[in-house]
PDB file of N, CA and C in Angstrom:
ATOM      1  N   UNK A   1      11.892  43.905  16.208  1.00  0.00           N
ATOM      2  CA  UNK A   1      10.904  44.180  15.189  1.00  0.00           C
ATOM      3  C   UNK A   1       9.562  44.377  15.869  1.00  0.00           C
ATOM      4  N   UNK A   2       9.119  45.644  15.569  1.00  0.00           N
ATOM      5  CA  UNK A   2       7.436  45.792  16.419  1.00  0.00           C
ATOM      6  C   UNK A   2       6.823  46.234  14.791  1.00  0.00           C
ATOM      7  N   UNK A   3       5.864  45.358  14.668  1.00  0.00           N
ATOM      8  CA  UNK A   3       4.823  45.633  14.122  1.00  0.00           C
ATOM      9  C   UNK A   3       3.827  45.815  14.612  1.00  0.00           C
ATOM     10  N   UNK A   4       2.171  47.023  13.629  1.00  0.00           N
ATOM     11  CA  UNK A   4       0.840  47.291  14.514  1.00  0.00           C
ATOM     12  C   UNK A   4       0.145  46.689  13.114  1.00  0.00           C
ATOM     13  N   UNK A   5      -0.462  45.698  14.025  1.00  0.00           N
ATOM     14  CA  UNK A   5      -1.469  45.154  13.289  1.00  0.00           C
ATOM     15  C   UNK A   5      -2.803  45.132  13.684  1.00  0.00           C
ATOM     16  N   UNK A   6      -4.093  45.409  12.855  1.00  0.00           N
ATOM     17  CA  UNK A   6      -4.889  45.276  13.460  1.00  0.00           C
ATOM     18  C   UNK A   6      -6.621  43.902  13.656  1.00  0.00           C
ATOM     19  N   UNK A   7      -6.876  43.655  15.012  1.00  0.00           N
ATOM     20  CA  UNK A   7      -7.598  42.470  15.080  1.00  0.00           C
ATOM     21  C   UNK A   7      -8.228  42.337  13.684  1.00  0.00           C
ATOM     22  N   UNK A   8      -9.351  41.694  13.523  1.00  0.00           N
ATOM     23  CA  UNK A   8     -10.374  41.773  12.642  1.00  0.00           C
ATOM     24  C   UNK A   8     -11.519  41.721  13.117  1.00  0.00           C
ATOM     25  N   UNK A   9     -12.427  42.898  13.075  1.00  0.00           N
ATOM     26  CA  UNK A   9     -13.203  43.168  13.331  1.00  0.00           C
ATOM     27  C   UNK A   9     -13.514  44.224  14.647  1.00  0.00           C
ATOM     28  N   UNK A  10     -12.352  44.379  14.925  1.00  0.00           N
ATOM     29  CA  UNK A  10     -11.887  45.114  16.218  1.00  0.00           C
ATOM     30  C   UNK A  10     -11.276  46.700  15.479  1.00  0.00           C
ATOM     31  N   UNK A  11     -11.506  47.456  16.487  1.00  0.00           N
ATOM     32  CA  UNK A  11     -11.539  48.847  16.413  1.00  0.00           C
ATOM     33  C   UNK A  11      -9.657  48.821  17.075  1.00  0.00           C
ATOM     34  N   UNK A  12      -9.672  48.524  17.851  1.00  0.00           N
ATOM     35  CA  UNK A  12      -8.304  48.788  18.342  1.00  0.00           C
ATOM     36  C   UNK A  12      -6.913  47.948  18.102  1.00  0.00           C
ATOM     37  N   UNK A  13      -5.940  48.723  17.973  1.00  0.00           N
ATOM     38  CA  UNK A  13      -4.786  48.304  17.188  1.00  0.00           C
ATOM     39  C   UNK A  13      -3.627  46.828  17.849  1.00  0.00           C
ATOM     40  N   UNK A  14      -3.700  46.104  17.760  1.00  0.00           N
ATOM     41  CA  UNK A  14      -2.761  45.532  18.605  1.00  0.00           C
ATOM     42  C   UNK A  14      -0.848  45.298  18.160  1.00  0.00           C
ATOM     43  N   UNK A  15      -0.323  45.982  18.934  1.00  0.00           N
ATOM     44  CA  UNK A  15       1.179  46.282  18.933  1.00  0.00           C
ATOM     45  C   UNK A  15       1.880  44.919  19.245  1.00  0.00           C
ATOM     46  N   UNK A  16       2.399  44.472  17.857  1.00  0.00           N
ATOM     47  CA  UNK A  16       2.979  42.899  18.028  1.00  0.00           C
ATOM     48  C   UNK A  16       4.455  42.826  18.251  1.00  0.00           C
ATOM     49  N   UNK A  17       4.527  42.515  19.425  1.00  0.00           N
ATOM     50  CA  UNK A  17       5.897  42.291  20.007  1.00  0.00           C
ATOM     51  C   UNK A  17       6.141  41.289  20.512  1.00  0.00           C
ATOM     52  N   UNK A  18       7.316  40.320  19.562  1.00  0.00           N
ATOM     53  CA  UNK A  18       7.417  39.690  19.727  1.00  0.00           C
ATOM     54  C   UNK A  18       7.711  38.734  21.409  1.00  0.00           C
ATOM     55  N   UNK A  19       8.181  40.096  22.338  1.00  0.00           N
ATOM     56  CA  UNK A  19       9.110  39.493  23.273  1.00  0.00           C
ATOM     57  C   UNK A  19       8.076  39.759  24.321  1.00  0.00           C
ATOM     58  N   UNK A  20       6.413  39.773  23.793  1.00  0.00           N
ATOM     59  CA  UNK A  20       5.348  39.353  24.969  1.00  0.00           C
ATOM     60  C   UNK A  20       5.177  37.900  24.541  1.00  0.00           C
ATOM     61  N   UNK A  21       5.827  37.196  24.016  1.00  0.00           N
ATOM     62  CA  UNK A  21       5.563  35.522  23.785  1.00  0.00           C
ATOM     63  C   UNK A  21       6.660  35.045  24.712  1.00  0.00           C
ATOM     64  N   UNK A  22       7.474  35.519  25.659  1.00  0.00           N
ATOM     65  CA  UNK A  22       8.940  35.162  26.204  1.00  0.00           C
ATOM     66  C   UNK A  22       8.189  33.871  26.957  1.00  0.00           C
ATOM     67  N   UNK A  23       6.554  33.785  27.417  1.00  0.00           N
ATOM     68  CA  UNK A  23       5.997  32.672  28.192  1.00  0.00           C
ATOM     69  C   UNK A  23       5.720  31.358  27.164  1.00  0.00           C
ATOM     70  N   UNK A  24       6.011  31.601  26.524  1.00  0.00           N
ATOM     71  CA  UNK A  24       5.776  30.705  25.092  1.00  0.00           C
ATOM     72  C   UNK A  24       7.446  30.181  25.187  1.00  0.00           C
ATOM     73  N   UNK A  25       8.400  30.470  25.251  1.00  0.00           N
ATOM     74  CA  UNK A  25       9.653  29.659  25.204  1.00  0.00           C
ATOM     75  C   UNK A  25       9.575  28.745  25.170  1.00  0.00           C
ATOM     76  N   UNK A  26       9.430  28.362  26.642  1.00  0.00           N
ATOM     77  CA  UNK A  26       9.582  27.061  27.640  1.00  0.00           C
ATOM     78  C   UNK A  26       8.916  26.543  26.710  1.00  0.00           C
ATOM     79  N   UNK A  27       7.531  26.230  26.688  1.00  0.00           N
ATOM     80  CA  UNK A  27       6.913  25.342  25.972  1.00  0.00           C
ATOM     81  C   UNK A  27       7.140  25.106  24.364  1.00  0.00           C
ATOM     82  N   UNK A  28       7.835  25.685  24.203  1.00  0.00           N
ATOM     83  CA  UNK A  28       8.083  25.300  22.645  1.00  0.00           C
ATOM     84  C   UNK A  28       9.368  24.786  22.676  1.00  0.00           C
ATOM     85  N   UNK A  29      10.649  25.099  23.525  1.00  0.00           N
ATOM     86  CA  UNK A  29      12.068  24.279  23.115  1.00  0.00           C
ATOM     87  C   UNK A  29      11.642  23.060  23.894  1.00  0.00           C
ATOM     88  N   UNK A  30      11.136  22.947  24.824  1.00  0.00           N
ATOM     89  CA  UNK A  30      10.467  21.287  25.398  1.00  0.00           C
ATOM     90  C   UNK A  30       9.453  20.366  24.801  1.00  0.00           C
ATOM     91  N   UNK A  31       8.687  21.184  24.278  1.00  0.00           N
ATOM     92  CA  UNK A  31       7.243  20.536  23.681  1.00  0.00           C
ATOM     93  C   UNK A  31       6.881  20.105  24.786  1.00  0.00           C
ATOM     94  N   UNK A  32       6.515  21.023  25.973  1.00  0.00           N
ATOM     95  CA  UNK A  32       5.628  20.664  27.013  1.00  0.00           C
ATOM     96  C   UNK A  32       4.394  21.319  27.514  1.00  0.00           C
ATOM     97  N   UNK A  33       3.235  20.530  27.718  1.00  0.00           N
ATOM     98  CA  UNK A  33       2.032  21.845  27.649  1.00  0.00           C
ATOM     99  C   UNK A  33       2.316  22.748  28.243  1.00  0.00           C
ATOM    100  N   UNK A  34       1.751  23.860  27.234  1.00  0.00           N
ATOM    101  CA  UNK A  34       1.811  25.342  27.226  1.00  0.00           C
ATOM    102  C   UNK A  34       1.170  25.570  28.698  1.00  0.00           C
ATOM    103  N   UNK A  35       1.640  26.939  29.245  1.00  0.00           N
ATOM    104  CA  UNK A  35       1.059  27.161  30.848  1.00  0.00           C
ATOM    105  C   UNK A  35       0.050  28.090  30.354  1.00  0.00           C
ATOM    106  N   UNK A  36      -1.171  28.754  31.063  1.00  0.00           N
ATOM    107  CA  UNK A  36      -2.113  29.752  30.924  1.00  0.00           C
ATOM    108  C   UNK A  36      -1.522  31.049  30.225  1.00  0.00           C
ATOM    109  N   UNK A  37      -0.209  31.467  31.058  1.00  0.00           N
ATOM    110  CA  UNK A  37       0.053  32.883  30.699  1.00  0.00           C
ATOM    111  C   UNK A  37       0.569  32.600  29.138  1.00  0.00           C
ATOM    112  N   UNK A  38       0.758  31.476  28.847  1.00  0.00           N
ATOM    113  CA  UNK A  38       1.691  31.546  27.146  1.00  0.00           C
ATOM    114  C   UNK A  38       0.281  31.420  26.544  1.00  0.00           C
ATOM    115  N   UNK A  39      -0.663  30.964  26.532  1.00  0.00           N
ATOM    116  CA  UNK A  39      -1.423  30.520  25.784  1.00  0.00           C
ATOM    117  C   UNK A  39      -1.927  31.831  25.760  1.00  0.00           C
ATOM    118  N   UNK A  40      -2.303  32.772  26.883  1.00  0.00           N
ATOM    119  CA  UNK A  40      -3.074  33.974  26.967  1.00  0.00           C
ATOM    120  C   UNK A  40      -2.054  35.437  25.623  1.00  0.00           C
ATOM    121  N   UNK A  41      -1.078  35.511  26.217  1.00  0.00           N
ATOM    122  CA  UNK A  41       0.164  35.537  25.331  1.00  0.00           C
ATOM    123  C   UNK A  41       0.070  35.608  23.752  1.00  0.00           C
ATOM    124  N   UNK A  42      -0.036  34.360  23.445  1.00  0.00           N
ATOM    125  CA  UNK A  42       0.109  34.019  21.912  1.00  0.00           C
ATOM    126  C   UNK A  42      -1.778  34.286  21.823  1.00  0.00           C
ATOM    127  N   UNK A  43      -2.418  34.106  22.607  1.00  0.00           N
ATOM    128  CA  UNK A  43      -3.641  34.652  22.032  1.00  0.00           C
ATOM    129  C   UNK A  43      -4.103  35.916  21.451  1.00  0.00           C
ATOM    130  N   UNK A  44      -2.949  36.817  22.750  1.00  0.00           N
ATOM    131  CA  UNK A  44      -3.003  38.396  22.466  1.00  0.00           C
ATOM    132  C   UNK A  44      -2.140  38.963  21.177  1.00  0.00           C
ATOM    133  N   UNK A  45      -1.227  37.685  20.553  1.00  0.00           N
ATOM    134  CA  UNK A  45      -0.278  37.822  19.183  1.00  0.00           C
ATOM    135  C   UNK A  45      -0.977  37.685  18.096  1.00  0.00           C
ATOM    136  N   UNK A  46      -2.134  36.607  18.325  1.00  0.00           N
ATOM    137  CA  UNK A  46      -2.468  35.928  17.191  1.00  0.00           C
ATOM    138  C   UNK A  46      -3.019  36.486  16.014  1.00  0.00           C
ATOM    139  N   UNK A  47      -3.082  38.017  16.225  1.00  0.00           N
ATOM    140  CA  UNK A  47      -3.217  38.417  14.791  1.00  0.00           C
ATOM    141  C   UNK A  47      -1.765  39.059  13.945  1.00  0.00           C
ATOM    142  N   UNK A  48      -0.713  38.985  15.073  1.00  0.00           N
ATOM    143  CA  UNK A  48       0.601  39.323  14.267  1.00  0.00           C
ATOM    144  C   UNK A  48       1.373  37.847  13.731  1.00  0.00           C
ATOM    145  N   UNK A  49       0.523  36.567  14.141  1.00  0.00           N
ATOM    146  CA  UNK A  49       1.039  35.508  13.429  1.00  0.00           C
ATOM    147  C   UNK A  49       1.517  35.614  11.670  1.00  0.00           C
ATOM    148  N   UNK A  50       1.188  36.119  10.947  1.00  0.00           N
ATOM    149  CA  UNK A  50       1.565  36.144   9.506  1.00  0.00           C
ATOM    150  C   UNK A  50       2.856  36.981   9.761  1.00  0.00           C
ATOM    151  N   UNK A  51       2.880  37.766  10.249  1.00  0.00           N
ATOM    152  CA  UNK A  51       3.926  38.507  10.121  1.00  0.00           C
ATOM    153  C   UNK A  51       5.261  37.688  10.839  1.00  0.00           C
ATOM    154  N   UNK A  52       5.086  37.335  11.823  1.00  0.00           N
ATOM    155  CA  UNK A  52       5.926  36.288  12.231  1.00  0.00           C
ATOM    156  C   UNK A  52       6.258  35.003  11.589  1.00  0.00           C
ATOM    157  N   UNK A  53       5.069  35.042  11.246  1.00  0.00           N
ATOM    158  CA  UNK A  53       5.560  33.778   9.981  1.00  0.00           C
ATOM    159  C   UNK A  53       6.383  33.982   8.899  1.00  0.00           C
ATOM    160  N   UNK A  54       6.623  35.286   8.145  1.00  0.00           N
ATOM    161  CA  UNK A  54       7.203  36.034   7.327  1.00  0.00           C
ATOM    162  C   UNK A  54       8.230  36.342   7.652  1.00  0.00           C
ATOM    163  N   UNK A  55       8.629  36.914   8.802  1.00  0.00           N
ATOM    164  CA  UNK A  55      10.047  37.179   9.124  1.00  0.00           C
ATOM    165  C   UNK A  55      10.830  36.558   9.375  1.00  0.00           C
ATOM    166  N   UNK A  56      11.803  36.083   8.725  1.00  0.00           N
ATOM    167  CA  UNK A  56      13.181  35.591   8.834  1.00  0.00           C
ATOM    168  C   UNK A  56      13.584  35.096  10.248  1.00  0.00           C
ATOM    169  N   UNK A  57      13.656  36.034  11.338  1.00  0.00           N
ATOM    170  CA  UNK A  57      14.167  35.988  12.756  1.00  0.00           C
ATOM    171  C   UNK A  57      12.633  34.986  13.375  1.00  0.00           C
ATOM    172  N   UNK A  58      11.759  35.133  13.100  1.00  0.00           N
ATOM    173  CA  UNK A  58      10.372  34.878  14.111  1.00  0.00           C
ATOM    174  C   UNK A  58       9.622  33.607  13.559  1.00  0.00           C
ATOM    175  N   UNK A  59      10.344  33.094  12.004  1.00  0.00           N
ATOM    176  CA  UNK A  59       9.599  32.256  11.360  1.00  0.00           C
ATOM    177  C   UNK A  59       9.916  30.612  12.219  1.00  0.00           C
ATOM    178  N   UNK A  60      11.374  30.312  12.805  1.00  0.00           N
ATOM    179  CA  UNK A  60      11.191  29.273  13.426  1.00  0.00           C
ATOM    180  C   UNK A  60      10.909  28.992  14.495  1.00  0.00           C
ATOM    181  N   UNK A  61      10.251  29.908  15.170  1.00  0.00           N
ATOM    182  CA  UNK A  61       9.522  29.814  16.345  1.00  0.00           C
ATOM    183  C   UNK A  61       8.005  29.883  16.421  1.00  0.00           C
ATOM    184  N   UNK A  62       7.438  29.749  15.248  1.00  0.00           N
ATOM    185  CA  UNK A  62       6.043  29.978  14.683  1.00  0.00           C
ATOM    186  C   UNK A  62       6.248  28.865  13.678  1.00  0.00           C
ATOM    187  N   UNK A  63       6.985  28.380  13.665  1.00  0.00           N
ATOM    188  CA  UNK A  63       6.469  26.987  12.432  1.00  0.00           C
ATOM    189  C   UNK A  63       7.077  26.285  12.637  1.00  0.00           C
ATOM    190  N   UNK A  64       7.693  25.879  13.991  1.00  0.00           N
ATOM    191  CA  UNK A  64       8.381  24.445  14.503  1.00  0.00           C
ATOM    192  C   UNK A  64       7.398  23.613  14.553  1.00  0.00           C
ATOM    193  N   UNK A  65       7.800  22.508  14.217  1.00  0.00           N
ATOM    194  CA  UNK A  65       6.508  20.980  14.825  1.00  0.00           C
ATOM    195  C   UNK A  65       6.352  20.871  16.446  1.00  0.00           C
ATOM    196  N   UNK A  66       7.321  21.727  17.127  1.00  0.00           N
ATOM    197  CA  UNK A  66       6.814  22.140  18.850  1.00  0.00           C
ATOM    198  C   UNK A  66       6.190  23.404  18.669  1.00  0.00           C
ATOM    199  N   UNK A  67       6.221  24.101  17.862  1.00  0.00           N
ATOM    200  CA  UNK A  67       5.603  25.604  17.902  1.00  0.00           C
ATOM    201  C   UNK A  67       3.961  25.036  17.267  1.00  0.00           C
ATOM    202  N   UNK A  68       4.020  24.535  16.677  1.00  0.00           N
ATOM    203  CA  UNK A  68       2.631  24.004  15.963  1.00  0.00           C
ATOM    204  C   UNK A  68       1.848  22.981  17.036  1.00  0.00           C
ATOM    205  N   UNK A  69       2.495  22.478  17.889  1.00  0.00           N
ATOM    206  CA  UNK A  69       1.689  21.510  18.774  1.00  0.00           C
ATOM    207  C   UNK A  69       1.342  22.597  19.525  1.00  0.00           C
ATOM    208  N   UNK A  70       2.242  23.775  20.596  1.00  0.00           N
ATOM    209  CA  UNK A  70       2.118  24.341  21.258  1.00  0.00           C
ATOM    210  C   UNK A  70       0.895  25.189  21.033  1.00  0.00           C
ATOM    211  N   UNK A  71       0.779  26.108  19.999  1.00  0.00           N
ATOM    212  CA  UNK A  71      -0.161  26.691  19.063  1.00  0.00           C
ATOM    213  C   UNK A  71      -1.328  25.854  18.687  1.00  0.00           C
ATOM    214  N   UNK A  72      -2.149  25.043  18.568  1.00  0.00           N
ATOM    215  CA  UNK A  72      -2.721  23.615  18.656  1.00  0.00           C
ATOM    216  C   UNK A  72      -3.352  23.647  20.260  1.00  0.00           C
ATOM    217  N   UNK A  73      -2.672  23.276  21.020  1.00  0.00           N
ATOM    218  CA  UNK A  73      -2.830  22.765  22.357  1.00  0.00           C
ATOM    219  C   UNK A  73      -3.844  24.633  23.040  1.00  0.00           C
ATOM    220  N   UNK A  74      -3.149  25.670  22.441  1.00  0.00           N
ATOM    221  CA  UNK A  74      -3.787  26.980  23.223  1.00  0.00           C
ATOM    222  C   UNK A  74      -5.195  27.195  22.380  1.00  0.00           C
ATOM    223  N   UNK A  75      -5.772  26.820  21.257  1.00  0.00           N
ATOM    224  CA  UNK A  75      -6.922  26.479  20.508  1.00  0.00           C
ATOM    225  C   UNK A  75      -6.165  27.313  19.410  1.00  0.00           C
ATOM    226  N   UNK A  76      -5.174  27.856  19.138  1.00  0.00           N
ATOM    227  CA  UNK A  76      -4.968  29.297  18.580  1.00  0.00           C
ATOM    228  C   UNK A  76      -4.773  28.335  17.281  1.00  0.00           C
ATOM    229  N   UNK A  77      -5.145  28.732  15.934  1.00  0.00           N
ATOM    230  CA  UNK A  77      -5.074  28.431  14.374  1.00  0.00           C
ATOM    231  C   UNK A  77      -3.548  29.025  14.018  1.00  0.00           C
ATOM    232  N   UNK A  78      -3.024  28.446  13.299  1.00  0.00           N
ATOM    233  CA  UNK A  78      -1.940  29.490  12.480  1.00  0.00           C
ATOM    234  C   UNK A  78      -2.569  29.895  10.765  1.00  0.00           C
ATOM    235  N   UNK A  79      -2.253  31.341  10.871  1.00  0.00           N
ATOM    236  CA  UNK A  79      -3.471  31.779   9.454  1.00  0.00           C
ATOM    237  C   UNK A  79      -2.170  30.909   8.141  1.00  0.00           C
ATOM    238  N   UNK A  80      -3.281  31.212   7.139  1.00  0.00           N
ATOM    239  CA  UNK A  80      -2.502  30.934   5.914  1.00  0.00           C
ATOM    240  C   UNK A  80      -2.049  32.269   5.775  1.00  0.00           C
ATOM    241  N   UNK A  81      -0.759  32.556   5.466  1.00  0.00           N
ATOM    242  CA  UNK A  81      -0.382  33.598   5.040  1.00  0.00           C
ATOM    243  C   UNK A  81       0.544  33.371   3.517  1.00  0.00           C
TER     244      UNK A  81
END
């Protein structure tokens, strides 16, 4: 699933794919702090978070109680969607 969503407030489009979070794994089936590249990662996602939250396949990896610490720990918010 690729969705284009775009920042807010930003001119340019960001292409949300899921399988640039693959550095985000580790730290979410362990619940162990997140490394730089996941946090950088889910930073560069964080406006396709709703949509991941929405989808069926992407929703328990975006709303685990390790996905929520992990997400937490990188400063990143999860939106209300």
């Amino acid at each position: 699933m690729v969705l284009v969503c775009n920042q807010m407030g930003a001119s340019e489009a960001v292409t949300c794919n899921p399988s640039q979070l693959s550095p985000y794994l580790g730290a979410l089936q362990s619940g162990s702090a997140p490394s730089q590249d996941c946090c950088a990662r889910l930073k560069g996602q964080q406006s396709c978070l709703c949509g991941y939250l929405k989808g069926p396949n992407m929703k328990q990896y975006v709303n685990s109680p390790n996905a929520r610490k992990v997400v937490g720990q990188c400063g990143v918010t999860l939106p209300n969607c």
